[in-house]
Each structure stands twice: as C-alpha cells, then as structure tokens.
Protein backbone atom coordinates (compact mmCIF):
# COMPACT_ATOMS: atom_id res chain seq x y z
CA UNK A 1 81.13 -68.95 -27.81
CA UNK A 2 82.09 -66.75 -24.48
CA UNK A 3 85.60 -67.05 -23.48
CA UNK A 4 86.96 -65.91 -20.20
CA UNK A 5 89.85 -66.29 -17.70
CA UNK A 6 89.59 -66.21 -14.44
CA UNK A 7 91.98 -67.34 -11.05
CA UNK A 8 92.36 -71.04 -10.84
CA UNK A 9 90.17 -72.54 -8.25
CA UNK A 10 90.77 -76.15 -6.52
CA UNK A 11 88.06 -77.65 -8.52
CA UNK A 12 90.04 -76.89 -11.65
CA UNK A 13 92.86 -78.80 -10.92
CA UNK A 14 91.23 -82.16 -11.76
CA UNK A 15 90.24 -80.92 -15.14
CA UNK A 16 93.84 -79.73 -16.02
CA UNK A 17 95.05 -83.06 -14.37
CA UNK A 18 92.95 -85.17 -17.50
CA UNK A 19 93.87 -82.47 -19.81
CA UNK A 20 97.56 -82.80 -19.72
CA UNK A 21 96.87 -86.76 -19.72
CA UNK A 22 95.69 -86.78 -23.36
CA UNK A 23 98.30 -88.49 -25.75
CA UNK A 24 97.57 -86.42 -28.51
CA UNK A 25 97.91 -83.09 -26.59
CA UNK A 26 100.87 -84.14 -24.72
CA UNK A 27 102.51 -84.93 -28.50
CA UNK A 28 101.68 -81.60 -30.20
CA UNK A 29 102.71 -79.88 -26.56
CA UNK A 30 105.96 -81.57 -26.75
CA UNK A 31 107.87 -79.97 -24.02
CA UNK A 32 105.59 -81.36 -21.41
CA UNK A 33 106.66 -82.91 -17.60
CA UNK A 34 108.71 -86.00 -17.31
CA UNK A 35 105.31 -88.09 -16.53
CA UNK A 36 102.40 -86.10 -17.21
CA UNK A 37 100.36 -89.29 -14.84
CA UNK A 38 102.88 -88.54 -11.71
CA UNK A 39 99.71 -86.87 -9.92
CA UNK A 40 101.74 -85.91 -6.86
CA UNK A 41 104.69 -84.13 -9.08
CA UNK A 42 101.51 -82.30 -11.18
CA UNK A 43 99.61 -81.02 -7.50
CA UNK A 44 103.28 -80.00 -6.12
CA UNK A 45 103.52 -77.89 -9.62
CA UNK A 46 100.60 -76.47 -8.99
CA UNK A 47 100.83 -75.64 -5.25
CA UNK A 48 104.31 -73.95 -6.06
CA UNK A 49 102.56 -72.12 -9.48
CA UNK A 50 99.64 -70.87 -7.18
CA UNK A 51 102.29 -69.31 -4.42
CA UNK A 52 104.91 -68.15 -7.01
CA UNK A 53 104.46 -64.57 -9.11
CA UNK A 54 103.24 -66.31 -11.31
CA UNK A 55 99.62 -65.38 -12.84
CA UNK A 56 97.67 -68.33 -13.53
CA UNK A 57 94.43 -68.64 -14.93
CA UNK A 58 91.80 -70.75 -16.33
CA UNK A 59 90.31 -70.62 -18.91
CA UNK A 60 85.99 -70.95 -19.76
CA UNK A 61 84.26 -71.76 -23.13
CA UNK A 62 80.57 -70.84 -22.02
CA UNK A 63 81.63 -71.37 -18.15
CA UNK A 64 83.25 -75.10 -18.66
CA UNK A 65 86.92 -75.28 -17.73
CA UNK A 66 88.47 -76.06 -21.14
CA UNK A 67 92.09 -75.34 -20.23
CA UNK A 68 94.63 -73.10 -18.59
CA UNK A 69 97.02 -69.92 -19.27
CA UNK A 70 99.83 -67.78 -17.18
CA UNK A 71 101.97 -65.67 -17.40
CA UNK A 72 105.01 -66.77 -14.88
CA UNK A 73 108.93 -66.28 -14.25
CA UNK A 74 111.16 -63.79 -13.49
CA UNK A 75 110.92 -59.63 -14.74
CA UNK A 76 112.21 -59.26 -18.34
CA UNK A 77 112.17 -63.08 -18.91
CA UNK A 78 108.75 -64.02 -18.33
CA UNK A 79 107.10 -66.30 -20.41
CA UNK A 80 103.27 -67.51 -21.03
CA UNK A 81 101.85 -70.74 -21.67
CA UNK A 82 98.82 -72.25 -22.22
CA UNK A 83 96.78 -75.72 -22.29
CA UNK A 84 93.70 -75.80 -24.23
CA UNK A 85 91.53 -79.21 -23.78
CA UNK A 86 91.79 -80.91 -27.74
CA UNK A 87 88.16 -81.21 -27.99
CA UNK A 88 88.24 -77.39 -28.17
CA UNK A 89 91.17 -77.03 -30.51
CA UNK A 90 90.59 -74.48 -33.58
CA UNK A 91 87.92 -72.47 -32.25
CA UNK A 92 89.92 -69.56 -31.45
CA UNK A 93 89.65 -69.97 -27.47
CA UNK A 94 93.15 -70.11 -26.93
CA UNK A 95 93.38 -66.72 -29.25
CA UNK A 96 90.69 -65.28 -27.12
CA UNK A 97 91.89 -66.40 -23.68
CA UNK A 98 95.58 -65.26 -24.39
CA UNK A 99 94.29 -61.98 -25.64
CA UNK A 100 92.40 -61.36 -22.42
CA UNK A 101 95.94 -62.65 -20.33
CA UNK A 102 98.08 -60.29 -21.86
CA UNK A 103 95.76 -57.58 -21.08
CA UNK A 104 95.85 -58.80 -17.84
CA UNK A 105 99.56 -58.58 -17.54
CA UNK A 106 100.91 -55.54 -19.09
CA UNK A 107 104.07 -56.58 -18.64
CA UNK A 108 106.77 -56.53 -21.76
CA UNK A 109 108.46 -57.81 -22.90
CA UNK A 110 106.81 -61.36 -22.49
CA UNK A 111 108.85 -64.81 -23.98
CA UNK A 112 106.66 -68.22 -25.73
CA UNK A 113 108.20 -71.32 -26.66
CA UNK A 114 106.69 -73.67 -28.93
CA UNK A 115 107.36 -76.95 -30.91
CA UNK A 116 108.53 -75.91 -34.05
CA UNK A 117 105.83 -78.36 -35.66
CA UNK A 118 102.95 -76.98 -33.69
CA UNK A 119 101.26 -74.98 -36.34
CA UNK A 120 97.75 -74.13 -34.27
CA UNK A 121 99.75 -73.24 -31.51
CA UNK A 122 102.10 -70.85 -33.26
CA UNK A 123 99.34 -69.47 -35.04
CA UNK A 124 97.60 -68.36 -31.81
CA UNK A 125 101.29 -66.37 -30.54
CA UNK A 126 101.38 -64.65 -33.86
CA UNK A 127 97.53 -64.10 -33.47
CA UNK A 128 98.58 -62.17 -30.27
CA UNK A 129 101.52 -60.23 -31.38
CA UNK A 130 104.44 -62.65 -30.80
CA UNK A 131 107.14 -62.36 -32.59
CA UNK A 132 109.51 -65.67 -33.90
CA UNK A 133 112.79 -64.49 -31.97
CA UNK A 134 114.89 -67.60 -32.17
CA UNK A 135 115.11 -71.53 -32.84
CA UNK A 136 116.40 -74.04 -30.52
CA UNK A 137 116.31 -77.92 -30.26
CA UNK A 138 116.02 -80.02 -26.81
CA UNK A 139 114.54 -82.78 -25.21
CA UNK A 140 110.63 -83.03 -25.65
CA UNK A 141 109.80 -85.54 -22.87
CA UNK A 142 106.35 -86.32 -24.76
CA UNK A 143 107.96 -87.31 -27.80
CA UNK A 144 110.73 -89.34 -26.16
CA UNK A 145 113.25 -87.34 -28.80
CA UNK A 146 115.14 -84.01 -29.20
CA UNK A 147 112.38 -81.85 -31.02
CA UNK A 148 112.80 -78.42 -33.02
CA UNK A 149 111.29 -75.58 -30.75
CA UNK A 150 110.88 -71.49 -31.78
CA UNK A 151 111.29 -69.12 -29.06
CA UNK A 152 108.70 -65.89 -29.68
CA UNK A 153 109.03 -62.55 -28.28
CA UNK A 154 106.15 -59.90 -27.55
CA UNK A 155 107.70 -56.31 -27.22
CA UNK A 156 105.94 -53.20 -25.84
C-alpha cells in the first residue's frame, strides 16, 4: 500500500468531517471536540488550522483520503496529531504517514498526547521515536468521563 501526505485541500474536509463522526474512533480518540456533529464548530477549526502555523496534512492510502496529520502550536511546545479512518486501522498508515510528517517538520522537540488505553495509537508514537514523558488524567469529551492520558516527547 502507498502512503503519502500532502496539504489539505477543500475536498478533504468532508472526508475528515465523517471520519471524526465514527463512534468507535471518537472512543479510542478520547480527547476529541465537545460535539464531533457541530459541523459549523468542525469548518471554523479548520479555517483557523489552515491560517494558523500550523502544518496540516492529509493523509492517502493508494490516493484515497484515509485521514489526517499536523504538526501545530507554538515553538518548543508543539504537538502532532493524527486521525486515521478505522477501516484502515493496523496497517501501518498512520506509522508511515507520521514518519513522512516529522520529516516534514524538523522541528524538536515535538509533544503527543494519547489515551492511556489507546494501545495502536501509542504504538505508532513509539514506532516514530516518541518518548512516554508524563501521565495526566482529564476530561475525554468522547467518553463522557475523566480518562488516563500519556504525554510523549520526541527529542532531537
């Protein structure tokens, strides 16, 4: 399978729009929006992603839009996330597509946050040379609860 990134077009947006919408993704994301179905608060996101520093991309499994990555914050504390659609999960796109991001975006260090429960997803940070720098608990909007959550770090 051929995975690539590449800038986010307009036609994308739709496809991340069902993507996020998935019950079982939204779960295993955890920390997720408020209402993942509040379609104006998910284009404003996206208009403000698109003009920010941020570096967004999506991402292709043979040149169908099967998710999204970026890099985005402020210098020393930026972070990267990623969305991969579940009917690709455990093929090693997300690996693949965050390998090709960070080469991308030389910048380090870079921050991830994930569910502490999220095994594939952890898996693909320690893949790419994250490193588990802390634990913390909050508010996972998807799971209606306070959820366990590890911080990862990747260094120069």
């Amino acid at each position: 399978m051929q995975v690539a990134i590449r800038p986010v077009h307009d036609s994308d947006l739709p496809v991340f729009y069902r993507q996020m919408n998935d019950p079982e993704s939204l779960r295993m994301a955890a920390f997720t929006p408020r209402d993942p179905a509040d379609r104006d608060a998910f284009d404003a996101h996206w208009k403000r992603v698109r003009a920010s520093s941020a570096v967004p991309r999506t991402i292709l499994a043979d040149g169908d839009v099967v998710g999204s990555a970026a890099v985005y914050g402020e210098p020393g504390e930026r972070e990267v996330t990623y969305w991969i659609d579940r009917a690709y999960w455990g093929r090693g796109i997300a690996t693949a597509a965050l390998r090709d991001l960070l080469a991308e975006v030389p910048e380090r260090p870079l921050h991830a946050r994930a569910a502490a429960d999220n095994a594939g997803s952890l898996r693909v940070l320690e893949k790419c040379g994250f490193r588990v720098t802390a634990n913390a608990r909050g508010y996972a909007h998807a799971r209606g609860e306070d959820t366990d959550e590890v911080v990862l770090t990747l260094k120069g």
